[in-house]
Protein backbone atom coordinates (compact mmCIF):
# COMPACT_ATOMS: atom_id res chain seq x y z
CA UNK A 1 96.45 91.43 110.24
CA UNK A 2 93.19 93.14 110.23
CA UNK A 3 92.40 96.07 107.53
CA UNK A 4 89.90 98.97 108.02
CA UNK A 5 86.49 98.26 106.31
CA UNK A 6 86.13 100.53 102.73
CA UNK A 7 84.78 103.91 103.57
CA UNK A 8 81.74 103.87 101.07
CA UNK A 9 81.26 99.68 102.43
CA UNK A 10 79.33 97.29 100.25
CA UNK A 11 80.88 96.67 96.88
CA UNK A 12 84.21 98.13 97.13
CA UNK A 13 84.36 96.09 100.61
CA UNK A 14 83.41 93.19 98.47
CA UNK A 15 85.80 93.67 95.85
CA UNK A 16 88.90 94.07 98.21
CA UNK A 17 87.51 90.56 99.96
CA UNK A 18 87.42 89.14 96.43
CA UNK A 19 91.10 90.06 95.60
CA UNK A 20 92.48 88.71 99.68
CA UNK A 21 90.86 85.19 98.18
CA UNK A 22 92.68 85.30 94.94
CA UNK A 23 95.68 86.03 96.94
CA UNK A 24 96.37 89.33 96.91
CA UNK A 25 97.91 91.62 100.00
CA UNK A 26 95.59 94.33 101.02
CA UNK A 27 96.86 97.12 102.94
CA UNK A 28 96.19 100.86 103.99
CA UNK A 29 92.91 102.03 103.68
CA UNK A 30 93.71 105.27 105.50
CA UNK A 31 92.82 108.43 104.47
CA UNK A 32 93.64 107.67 100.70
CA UNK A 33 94.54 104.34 99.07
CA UNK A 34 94.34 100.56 99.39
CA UNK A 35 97.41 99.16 97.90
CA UNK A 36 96.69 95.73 96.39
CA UNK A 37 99.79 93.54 96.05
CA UNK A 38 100.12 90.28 93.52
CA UNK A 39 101.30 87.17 95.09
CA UNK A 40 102.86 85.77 91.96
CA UNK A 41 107.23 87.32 90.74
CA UNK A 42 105.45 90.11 88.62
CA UNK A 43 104.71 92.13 91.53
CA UNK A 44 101.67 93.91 89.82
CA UNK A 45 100.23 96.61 92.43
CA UNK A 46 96.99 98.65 91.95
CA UNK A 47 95.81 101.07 94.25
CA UNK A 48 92.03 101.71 95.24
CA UNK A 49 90.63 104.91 95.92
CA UNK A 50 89.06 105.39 99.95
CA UNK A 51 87.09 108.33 97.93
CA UNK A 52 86.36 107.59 94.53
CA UNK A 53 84.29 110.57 92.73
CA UNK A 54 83.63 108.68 89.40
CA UNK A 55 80.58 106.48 89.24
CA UNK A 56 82.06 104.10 87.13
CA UNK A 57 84.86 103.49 89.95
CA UNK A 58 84.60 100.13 91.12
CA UNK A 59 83.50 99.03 87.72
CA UNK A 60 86.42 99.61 85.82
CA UNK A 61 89.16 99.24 88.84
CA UNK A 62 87.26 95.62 88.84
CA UNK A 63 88.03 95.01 84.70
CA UNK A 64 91.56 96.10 85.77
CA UNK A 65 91.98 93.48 88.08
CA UNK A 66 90.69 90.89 86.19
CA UNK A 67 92.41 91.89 82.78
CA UNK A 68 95.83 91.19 85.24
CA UNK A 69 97.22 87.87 84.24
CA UNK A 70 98.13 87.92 88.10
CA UNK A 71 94.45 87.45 89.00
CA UNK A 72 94.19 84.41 86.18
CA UNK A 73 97.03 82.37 87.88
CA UNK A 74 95.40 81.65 91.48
């Protein structure tokens, strides 16, 4: 299943092609939020901003991800 590119492109669009490798479900991308799923039992799901308005966005939804133990595992 195919997802719509990230509004603002570039590194958001990287960092949602960096979670699908370490396994986790992208979906949505409509007119508010990506939902990203965790493959592992603790079902950990963050959502990303289509819109962001604070610079430091992708930076810290990026330390989120990787301070998951979800992301560790694959």
């Amino acid at each position: 299943m195919t997802r719509p590119r990230h509004a603002k492109g570039g590194a958001y669009e990287d960092l949602l092609r960096e979670a699908e490798r370490a396994g986790w479900t992208v979906t949505g991308g409509g007119n508010k939020h990506y939902k990203l799923k965790c493959p592992n039992s603790c079902r950990c799901i963050k959502t990303m901003s289509t819109t962001p308005s604070n610079p430091n966005y992708l930076r810290n939804m990026r330390a989120q991800l990787h301070r998951v133990t979800c992301w560790e595992d694959r």
